[in-house]
C-alpha atoms as a PDB file:
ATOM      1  CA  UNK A   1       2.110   1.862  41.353  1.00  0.00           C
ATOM      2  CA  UNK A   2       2.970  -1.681  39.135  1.00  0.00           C
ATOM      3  CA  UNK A   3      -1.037  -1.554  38.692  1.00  0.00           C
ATOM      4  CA  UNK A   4      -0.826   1.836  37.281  1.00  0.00           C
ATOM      5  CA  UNK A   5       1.635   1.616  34.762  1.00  0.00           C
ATOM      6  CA  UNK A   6       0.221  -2.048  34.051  1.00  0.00           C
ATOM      7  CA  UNK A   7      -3.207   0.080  32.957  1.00  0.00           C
ATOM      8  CA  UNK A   8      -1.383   2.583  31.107  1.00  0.00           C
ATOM      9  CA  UNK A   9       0.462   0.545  29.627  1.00  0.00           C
ATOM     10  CA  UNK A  10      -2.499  -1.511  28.210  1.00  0.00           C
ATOM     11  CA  UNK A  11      -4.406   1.099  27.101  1.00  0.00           C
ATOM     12  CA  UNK A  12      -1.630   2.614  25.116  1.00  0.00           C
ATOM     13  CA  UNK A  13      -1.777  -0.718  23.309  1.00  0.00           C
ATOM     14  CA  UNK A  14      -5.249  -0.624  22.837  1.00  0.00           C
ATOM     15  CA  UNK A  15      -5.368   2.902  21.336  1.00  0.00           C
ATOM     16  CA  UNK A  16      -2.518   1.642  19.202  1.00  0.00           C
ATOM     17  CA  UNK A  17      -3.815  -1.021  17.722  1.00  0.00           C
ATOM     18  CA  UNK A  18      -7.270   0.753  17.175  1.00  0.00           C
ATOM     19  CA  UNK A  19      -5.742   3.203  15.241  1.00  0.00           C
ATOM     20  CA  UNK A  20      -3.247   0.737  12.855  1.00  0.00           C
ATOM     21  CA  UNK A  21      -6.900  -1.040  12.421  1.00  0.00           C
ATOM     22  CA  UNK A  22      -8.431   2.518  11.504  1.00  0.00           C
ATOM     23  CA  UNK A  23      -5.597   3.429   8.835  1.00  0.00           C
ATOM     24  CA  UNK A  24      -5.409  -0.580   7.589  1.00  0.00           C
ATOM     25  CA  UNK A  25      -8.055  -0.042   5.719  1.00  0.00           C
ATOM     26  CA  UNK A  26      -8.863  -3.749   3.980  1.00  0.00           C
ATOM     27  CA  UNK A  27     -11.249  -5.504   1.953  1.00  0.00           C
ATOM     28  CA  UNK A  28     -12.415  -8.938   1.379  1.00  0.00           C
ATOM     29  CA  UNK A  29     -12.302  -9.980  -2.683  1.00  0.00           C
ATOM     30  CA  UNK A  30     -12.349 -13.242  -4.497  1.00  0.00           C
ATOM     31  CA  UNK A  31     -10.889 -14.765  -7.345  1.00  0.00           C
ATOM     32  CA  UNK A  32     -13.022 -17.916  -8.617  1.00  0.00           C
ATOM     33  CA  UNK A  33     -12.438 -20.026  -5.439  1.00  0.00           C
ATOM     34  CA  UNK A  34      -9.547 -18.465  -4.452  1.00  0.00           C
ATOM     35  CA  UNK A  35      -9.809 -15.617  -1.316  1.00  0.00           C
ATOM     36  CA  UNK A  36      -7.814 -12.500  -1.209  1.00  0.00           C
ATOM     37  CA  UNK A  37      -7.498 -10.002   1.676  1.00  0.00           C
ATOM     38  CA  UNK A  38      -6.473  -6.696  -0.116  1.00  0.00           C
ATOM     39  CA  UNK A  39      -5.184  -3.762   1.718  1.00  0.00           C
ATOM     40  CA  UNK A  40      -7.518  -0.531  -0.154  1.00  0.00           C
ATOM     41  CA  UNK A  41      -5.274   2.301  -1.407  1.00  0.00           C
ATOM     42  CA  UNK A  42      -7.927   4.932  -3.255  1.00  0.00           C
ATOM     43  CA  UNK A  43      -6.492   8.217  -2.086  1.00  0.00           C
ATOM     44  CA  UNK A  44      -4.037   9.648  -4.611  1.00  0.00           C
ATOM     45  CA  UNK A  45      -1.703   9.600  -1.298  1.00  0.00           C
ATOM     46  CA  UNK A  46      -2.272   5.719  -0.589  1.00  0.00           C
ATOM     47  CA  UNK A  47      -1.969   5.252  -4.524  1.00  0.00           C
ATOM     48  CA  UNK A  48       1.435   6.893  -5.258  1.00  0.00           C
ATOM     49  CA  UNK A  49       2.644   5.032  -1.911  1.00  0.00           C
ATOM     50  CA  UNK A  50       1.975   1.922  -2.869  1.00  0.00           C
ATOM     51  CA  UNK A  51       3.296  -1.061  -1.534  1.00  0.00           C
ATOM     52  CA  UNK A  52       6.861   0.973  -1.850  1.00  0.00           C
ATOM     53  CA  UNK A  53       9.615  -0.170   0.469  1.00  0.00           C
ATOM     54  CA  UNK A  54       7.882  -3.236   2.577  1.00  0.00           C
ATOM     55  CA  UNK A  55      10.267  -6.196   2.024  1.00  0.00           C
ATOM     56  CA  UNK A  56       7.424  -9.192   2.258  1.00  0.00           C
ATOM     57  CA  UNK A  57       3.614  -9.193   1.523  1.00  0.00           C
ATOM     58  CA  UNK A  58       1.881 -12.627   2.725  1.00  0.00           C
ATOM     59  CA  UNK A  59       0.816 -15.251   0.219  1.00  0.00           C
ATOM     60  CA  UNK A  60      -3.017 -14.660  -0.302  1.00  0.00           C
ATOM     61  CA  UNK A  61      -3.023 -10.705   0.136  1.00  0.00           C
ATOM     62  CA  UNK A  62      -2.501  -7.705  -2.301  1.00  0.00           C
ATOM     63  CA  UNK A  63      -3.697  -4.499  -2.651  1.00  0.00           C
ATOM     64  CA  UNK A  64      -6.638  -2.662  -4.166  1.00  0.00           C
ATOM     65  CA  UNK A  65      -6.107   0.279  -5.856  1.00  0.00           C
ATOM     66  CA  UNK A  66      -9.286   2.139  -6.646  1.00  0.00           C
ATOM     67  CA  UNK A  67      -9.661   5.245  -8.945  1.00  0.00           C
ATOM     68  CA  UNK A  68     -12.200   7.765  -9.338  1.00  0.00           C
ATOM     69  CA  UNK A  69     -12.395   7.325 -12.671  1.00  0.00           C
ATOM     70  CA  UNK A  70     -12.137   4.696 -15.551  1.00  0.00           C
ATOM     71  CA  UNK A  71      -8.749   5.216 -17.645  1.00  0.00           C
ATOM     72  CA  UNK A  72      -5.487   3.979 -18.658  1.00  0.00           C
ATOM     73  CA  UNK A  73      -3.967   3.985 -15.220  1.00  0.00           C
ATOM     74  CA  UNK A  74      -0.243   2.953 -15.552  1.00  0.00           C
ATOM     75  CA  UNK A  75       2.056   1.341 -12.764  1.00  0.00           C
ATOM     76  CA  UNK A  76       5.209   1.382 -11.932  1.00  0.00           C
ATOM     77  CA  UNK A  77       8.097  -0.009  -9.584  1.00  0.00           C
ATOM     78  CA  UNK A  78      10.182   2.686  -8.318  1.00  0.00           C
ATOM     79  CA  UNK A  79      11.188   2.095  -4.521  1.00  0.00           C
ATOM     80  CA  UNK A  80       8.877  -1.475  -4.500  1.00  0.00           C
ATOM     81  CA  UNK A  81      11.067  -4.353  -3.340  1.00  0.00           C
ATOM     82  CA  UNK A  82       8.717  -7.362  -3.851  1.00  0.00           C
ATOM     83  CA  UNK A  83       8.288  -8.552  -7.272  1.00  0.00           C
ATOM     84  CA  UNK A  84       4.251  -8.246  -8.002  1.00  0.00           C
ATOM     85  CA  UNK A  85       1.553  -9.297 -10.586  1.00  0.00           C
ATOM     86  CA  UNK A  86      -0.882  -6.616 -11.787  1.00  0.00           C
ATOM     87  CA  UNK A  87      -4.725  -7.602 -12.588  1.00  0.00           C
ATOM     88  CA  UNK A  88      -6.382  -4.518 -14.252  1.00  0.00           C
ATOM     89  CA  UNK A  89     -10.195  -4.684 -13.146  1.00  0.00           C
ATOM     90  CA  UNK A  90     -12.890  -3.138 -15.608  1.00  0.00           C
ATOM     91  CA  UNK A  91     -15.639  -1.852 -13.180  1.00  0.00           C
ATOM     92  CA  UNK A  92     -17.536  -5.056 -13.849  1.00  0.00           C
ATOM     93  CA  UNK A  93     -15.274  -7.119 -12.095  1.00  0.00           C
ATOM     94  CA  UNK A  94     -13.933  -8.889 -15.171  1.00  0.00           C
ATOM     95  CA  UNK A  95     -10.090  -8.310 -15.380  1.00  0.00           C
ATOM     96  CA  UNK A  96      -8.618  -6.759 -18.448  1.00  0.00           C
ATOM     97  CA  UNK A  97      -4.852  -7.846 -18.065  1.00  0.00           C
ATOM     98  CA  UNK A  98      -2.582  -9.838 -15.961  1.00  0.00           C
ATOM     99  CA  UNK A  99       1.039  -8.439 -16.094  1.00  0.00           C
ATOM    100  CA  UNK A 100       4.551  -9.530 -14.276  1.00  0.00           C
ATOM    101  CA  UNK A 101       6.316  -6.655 -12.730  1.00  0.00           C
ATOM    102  CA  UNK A 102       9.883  -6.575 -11.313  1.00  0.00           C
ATOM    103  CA  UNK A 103      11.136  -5.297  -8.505  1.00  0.00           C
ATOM    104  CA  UNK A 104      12.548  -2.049  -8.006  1.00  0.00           C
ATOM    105  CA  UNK A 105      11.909  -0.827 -12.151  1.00  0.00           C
ATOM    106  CA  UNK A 106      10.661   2.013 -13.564  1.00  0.00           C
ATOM    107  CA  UNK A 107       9.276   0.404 -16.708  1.00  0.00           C
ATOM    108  CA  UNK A 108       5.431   2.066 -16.962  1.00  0.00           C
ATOM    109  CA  UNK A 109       2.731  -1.402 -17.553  1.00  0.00           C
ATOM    110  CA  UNK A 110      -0.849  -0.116 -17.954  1.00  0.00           C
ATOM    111  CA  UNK A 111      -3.901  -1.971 -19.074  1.00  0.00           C
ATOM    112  CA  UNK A 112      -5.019  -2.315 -22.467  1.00  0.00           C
ATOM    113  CA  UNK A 113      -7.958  -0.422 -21.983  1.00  0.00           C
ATOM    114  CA  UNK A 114      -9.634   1.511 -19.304  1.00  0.00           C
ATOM    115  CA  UNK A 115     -10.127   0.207 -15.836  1.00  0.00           C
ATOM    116  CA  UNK A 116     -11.006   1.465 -12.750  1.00  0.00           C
ATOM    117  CA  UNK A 117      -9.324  -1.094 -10.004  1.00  0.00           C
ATOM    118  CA  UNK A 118      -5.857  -2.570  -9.738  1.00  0.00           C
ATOM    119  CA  UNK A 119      -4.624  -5.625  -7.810  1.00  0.00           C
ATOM    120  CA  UNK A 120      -1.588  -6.308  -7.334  1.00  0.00           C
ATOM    121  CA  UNK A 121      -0.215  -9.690  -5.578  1.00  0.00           C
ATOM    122  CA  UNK A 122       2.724 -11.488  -5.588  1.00  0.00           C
ATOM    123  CA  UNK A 123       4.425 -12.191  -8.467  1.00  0.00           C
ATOM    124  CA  UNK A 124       2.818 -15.389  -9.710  1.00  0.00           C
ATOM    125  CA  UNK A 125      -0.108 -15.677  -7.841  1.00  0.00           C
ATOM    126  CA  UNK A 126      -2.719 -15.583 -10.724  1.00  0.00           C
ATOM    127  CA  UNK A 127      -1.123 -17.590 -13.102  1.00  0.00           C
ATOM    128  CA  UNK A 128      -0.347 -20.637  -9.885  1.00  0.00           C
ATOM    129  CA  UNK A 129      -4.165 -19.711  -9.140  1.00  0.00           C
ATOM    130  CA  UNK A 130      -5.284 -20.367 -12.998  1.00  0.00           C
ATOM    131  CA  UNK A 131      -6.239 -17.092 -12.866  1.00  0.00           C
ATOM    132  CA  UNK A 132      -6.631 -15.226 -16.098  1.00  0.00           C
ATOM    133  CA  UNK A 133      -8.096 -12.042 -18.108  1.00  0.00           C
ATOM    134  CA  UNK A 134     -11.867 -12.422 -17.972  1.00  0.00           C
ATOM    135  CA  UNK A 135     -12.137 -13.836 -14.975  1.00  0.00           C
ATOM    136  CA  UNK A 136     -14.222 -11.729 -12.905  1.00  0.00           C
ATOM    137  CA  UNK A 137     -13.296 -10.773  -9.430  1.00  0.00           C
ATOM    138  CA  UNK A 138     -15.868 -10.635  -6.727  1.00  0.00           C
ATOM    139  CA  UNK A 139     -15.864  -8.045  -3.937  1.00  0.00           C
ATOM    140  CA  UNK A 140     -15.398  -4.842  -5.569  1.00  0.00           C
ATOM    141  CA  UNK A 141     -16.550  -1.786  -3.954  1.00  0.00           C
ATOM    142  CA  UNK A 142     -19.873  -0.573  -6.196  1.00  0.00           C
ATOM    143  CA  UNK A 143     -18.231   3.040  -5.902  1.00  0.00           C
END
């Protein structure tokens, strides 16, 4: 009986996990020297979401945003409780602008001109990393 629920127990875990690693959907990118494990949000879902409501977002990771198309794609605050730095990406890899958002604001900050990625990190991170518009970041999903 203790052997039974010991196996179902497991697998529940297993199937768990398997499926928070199917909808974690990350990517690999780099900044100069500088790694960055970004979380992908390129569904219009996983865009308006965000990284809304989490409380704490480790030091070297951020998250990708990835649009179909090449515009003016603003960014917001609203319901996002970590302060975090924007890097618009022109599909070359080459970042456009670096901006400082605060937390929970609803001021709009959009990039200068048309990009199709957005990273956003801590607060901070690319100016500690000497990171800086045209600077390219590596990683990029061709499409």
């Amino acid at each position: 009986m203790l052997q039974k629920l010991v196996t179902a127990i497991f697998a529940l875990f297993v199937f768990s996990s398997t499926a928070i690693a199917q909808q974690s959907n990350m990517i690999e990118l780099n900044a100069g020297l500088y790694k960055i494990q970004a979380e992908v949000a390129k569904t219009e879902k996983a865009r308006q979401l965000g990284l809304m409501h989490r409380t704490f977002m480790p030091a070297d990771d951020g998250m990708l945003f990835i649009f179909d198309q090449s515009a003016t794609h603003c960014f917001w605050m609203r319901n996002t409780k970590i302060p975090l730095a924007i890097a618009f990406i022109a599909d070359d890899g080459k970042i456009v602008d670096i901006l400082e958002m605060k937390a929970m604001t609803e001021e709009n900050h959009c990039p200068t001109k048309p990009v199709r990625f957005a990273l956003e990190m801590n607060q901070g991170w690319f100016s500690k990393k000497g990171v800086l518009p045209g600077h390219t970041i590596t990683g990029l999903p061709k499409n």
